[in-house]
PDB file of N, CA and C in Angstrom:
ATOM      1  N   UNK A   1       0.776  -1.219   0.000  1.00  0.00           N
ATOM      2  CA  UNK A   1       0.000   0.000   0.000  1.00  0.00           C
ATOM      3  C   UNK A   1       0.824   1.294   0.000  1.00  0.00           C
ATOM      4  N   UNK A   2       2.063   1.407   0.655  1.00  0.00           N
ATOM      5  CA  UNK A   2       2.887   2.436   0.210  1.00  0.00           C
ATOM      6  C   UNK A   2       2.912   3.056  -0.908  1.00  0.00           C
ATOM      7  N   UNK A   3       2.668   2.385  -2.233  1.00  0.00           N
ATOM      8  CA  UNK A   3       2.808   2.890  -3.606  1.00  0.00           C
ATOM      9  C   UNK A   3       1.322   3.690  -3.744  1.00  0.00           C
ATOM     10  N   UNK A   4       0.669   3.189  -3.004  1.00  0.00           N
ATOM     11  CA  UNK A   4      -0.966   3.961  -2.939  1.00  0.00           C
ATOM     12  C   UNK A   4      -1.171   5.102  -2.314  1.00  0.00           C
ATOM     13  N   UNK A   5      -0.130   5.380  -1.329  1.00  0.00           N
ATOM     14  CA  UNK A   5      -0.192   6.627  -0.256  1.00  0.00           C
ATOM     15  C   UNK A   5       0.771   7.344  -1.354  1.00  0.00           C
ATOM     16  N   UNK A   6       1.536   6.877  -1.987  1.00  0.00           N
ATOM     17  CA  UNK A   6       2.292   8.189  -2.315  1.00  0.00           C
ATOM     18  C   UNK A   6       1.626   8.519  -3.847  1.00  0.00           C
ATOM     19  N   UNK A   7       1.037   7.688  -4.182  1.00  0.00           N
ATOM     20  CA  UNK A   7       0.514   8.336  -5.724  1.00  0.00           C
ATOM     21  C   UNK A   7      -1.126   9.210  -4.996  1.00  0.00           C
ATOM     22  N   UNK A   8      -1.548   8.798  -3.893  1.00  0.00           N
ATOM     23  CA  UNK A   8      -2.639   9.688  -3.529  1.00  0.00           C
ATOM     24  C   UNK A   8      -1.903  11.176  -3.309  1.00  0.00           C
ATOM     25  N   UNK A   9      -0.164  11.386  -2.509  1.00  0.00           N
ATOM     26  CA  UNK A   9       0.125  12.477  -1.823  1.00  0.00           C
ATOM     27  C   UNK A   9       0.517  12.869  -3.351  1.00  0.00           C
ATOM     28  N   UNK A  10       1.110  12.677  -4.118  1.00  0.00           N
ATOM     29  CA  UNK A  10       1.520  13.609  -5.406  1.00  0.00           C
ATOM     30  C   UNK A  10       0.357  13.956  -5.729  1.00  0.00           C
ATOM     31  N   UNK A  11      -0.706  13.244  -6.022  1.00  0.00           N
ATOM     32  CA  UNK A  11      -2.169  14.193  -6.433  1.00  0.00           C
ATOM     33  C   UNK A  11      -2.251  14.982  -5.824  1.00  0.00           C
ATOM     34  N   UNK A  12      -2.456  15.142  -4.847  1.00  0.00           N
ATOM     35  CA  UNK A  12      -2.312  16.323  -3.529  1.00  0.00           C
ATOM     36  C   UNK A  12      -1.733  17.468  -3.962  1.00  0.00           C
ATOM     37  N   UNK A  13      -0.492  17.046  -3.884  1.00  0.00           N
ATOM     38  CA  UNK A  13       0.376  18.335  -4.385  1.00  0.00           C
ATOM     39  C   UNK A  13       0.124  18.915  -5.518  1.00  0.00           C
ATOM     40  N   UNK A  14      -0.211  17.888  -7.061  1.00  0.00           N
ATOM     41  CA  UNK A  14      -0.649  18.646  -8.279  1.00  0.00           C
ATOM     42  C   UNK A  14      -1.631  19.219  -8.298  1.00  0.00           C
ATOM     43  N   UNK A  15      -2.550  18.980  -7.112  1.00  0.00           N
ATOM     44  CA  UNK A  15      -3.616  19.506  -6.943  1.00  0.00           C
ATOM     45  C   UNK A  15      -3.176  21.176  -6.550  1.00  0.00           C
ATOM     46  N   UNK A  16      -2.564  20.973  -5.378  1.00  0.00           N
ATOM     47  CA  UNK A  16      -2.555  22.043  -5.009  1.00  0.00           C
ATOM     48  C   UNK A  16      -1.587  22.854  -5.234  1.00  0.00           C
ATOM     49  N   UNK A  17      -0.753  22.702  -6.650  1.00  0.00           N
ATOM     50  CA  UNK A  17       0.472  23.654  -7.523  1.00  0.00           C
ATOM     51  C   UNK A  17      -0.947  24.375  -8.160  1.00  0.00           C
ATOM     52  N   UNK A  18      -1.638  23.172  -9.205  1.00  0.00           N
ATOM     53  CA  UNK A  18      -2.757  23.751 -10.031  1.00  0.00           C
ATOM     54  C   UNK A  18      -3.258  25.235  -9.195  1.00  0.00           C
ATOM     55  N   UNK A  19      -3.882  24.986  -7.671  1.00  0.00           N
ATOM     56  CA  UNK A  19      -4.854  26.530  -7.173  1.00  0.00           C
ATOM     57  C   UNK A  19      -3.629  27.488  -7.148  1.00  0.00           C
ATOM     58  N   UNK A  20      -2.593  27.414  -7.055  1.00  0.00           N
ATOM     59  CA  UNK A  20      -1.883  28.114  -6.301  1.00  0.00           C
ATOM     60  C   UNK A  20      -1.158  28.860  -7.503  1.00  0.00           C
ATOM     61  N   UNK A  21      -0.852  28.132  -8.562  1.00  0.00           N
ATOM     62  CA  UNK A  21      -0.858  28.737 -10.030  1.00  0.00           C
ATOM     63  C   UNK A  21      -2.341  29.406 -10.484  1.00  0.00           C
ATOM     64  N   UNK A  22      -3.088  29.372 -10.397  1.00  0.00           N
ATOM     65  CA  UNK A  22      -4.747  29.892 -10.621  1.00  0.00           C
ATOM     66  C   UNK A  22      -4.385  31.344 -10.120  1.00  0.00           C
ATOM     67  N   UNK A  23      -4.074  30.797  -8.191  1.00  0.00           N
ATOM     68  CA  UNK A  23      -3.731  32.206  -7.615  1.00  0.00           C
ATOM     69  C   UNK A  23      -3.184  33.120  -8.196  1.00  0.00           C
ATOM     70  N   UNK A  24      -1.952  32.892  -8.465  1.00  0.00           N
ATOM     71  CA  UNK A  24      -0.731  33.545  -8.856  1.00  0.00           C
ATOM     72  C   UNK A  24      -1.002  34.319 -10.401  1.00  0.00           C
ATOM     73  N   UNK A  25      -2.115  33.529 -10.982  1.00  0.00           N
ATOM     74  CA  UNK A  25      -2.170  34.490 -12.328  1.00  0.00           C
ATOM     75  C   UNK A  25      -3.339  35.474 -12.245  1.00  0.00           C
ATOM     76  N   UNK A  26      -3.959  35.333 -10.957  1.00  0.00           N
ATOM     77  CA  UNK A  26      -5.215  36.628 -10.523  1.00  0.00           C
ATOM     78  C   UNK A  26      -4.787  37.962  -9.992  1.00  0.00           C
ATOM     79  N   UNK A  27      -4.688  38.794 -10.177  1.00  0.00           N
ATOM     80  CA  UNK A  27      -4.825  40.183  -9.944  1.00  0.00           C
ATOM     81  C   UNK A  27      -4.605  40.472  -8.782  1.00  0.00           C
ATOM     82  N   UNK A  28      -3.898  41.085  -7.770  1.00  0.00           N
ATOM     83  CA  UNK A  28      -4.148  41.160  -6.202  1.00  0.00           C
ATOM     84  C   UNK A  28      -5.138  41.806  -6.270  1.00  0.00           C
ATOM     85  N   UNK A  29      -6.164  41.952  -5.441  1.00  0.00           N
ATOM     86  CA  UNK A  29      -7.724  42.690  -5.254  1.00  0.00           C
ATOM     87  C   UNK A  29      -7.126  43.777  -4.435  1.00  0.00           C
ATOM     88  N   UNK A  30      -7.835  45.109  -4.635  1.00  0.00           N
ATOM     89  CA  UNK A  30      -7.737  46.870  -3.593  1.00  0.00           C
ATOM     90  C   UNK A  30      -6.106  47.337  -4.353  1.00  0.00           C
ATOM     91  N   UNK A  31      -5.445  47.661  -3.470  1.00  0.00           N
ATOM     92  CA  UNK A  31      -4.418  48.474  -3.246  1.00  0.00           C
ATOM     93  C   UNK A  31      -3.055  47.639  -4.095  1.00  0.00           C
ATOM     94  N   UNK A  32      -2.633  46.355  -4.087  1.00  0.00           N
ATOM     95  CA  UNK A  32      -1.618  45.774  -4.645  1.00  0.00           C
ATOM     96  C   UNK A  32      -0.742  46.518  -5.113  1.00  0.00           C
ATOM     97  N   UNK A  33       0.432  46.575  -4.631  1.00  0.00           N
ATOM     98  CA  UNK A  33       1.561  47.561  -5.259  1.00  0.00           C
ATOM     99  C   UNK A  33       2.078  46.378  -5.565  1.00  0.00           C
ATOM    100  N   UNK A  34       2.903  46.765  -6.851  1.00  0.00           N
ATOM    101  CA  UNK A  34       4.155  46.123  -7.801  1.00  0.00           C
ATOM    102  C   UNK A  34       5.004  44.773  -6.825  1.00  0.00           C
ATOM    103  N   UNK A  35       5.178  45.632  -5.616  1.00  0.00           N
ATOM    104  CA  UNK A  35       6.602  44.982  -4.722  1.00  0.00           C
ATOM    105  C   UNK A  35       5.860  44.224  -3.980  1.00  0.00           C
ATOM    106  N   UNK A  36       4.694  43.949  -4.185  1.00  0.00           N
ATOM    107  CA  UNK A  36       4.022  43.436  -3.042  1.00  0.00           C
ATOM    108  C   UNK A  36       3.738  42.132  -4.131  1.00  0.00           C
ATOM    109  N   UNK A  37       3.111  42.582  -5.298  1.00  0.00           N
ATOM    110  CA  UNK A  37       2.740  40.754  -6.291  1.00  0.00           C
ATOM    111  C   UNK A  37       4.494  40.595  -6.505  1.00  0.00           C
ATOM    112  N   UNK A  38       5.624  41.299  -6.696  1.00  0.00           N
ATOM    113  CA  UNK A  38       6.514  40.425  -6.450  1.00  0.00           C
ATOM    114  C   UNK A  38       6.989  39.848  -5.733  1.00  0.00           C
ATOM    115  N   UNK A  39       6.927  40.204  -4.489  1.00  0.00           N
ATOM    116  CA  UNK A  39       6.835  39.356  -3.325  1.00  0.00           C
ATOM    117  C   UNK A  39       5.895  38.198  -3.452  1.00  0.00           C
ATOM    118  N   UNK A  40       5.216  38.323  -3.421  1.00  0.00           N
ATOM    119  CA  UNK A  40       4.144  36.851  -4.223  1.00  0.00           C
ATOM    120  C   UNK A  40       4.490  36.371  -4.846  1.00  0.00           C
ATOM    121  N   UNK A  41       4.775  36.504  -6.133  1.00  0.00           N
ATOM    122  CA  UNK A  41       5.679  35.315  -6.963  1.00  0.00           C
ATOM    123  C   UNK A  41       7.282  35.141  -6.620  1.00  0.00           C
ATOM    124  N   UNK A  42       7.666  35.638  -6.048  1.00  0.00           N
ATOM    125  CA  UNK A  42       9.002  34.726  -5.576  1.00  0.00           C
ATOM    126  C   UNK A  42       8.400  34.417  -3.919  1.00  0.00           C
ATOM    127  N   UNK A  43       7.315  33.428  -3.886  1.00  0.00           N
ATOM    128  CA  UNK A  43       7.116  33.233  -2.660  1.00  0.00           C
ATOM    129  C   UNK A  43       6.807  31.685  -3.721  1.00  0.00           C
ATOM    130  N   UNK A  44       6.002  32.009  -4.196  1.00  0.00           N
ATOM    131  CA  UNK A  44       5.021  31.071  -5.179  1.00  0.00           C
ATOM    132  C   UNK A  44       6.715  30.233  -5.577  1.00  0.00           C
ATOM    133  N   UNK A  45       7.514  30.842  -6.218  1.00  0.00           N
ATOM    134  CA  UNK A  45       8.444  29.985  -6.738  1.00  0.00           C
ATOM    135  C   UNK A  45       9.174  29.310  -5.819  1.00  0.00           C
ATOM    136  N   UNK A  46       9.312  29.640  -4.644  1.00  0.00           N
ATOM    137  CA  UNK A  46      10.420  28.886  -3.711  1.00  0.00           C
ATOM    138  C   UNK A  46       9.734  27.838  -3.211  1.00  0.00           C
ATOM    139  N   UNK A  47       8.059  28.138  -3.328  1.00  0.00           N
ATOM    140  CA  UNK A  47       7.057  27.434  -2.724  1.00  0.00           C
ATOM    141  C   UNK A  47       6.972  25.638  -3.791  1.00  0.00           C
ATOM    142  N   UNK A  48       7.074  26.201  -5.205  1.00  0.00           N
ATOM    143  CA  UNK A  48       6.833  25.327  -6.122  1.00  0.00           C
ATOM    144  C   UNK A  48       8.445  24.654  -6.040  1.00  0.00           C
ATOM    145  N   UNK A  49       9.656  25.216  -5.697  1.00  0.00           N
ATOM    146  CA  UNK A  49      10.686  24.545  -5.439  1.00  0.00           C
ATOM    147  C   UNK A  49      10.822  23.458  -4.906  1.00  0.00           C
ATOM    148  N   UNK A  50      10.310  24.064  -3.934  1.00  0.00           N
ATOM    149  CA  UNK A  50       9.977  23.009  -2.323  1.00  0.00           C
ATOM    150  C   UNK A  50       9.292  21.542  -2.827  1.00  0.00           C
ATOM    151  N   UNK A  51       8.108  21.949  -3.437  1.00  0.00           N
ATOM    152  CA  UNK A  51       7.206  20.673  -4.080  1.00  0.00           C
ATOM    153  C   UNK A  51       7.878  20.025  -5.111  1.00  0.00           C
ATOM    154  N   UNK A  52       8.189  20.431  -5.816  1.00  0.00           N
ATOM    155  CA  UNK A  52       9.245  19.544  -7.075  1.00  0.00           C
ATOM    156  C   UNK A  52      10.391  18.819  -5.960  1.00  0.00           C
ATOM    157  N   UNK A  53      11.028  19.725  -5.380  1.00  0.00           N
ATOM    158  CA  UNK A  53      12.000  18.574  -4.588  1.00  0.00           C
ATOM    159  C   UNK A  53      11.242  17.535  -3.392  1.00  0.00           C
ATOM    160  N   UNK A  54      10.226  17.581  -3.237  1.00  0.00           N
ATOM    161  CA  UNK A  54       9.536  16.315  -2.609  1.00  0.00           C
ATOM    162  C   UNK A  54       8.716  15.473  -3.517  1.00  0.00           C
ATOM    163  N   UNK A  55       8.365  16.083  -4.676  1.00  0.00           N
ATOM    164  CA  UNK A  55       8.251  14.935  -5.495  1.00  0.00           C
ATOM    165  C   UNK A  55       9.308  14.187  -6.612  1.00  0.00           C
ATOM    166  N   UNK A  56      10.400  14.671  -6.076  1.00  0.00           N
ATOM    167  CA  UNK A  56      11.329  13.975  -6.489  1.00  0.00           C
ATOM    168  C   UNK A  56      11.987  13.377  -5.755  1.00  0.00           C
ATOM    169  N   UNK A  57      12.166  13.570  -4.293  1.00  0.00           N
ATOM    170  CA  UNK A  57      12.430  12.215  -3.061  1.00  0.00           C
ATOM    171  C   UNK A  57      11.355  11.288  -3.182  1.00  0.00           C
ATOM    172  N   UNK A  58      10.109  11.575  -3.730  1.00  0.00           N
ATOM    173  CA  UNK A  58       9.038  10.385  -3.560  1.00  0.00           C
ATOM    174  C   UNK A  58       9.216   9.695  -4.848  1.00  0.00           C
ATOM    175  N   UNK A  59      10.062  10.156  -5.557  1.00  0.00           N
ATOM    176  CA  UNK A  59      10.423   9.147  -7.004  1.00  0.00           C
ATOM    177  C   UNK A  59      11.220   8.449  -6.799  1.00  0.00           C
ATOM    178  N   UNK A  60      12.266   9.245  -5.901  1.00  0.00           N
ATOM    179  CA  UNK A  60      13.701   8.559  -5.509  1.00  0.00           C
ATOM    180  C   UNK A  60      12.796   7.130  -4.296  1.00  0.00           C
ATOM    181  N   UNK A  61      12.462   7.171  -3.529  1.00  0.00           N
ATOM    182  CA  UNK A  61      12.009   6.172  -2.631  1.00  0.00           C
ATOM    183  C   UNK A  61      11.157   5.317  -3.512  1.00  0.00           C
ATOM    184  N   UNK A  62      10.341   5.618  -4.372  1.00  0.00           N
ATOM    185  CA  UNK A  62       9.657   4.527  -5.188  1.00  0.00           C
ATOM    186  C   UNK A  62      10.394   3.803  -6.213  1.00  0.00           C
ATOM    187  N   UNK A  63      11.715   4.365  -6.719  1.00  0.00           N
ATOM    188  CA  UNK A  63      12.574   3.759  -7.503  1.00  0.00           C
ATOM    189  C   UNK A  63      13.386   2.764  -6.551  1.00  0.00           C
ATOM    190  N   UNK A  64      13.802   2.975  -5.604  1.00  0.00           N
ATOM    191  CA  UNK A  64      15.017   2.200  -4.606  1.00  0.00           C
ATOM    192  C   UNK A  64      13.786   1.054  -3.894  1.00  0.00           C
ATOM    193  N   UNK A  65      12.439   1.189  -3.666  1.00  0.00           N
ATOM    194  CA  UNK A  65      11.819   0.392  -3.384  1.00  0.00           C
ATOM    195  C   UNK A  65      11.383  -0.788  -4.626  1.00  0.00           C
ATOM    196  N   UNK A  66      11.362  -0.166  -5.299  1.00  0.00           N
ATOM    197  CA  UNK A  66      10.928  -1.070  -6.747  1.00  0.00           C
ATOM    198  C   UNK A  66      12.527  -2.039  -6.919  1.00  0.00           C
ATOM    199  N   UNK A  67      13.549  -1.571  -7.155  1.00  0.00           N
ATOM    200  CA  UNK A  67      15.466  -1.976  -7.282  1.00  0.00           C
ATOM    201  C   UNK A  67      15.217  -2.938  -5.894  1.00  0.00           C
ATOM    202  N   UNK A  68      14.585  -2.630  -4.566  1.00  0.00           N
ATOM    203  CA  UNK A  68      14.629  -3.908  -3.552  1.00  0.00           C
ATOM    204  C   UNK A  68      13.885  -5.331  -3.623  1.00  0.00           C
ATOM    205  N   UNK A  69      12.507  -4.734  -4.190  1.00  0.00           N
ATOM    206  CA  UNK A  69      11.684  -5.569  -4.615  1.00  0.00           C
ATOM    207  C   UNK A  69      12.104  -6.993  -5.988  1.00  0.00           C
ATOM    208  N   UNK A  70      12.485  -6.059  -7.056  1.00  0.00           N
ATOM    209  CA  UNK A  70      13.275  -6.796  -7.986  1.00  0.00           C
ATOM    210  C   UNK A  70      14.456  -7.656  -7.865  1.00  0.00           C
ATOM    211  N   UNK A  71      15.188  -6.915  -6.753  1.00  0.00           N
ATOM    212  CA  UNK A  71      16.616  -7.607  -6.368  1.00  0.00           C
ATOM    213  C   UNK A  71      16.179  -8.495  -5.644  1.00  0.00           C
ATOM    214  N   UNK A  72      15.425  -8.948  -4.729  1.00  0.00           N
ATOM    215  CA  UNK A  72      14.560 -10.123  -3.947  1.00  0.00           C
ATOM    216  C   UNK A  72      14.249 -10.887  -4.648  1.00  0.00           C
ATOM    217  N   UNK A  73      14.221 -11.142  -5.630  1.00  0.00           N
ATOM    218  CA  UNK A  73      13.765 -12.665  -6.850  1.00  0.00           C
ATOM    219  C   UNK A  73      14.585 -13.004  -7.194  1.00  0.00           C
TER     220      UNK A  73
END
């Protein structure tokens, strides 16, 4: 079931790059100054950093689990 928890948690996450990209291409609402949506998108990017490098430890652990599994036969 491990392979089931982690293909549910990457949905998760593509799920929630998808709103957060939605966000990021909407307008700030009232007052929004310049320095303020750039502050937002380099928040958004370190944010989407973060997620690419955990879905790439969850590739790395599903690859070295699959290489244990195989090497066992």
């Amino acid at each position: 079931m491990p392979d089931e928890r982690a293909i549910v948690a990457i949905s998760r996450i593509e799920r929630a790059l998808t709103r957060i990209e939605a966000a990021a291409g909407r307008q700030p609402a009232g007052n929004g100054s310049g320095e303020e949506l750039e502050q937002l998108k380099r928040q958004h990017q370190a944010l989407r950093e973060r997620v690419q490098g955990a879905v790439s430890q969850i590739d790395q652990l599903l690859a070295s689990r699959e290489e244990a599994m195989h090497g066992d036969h």
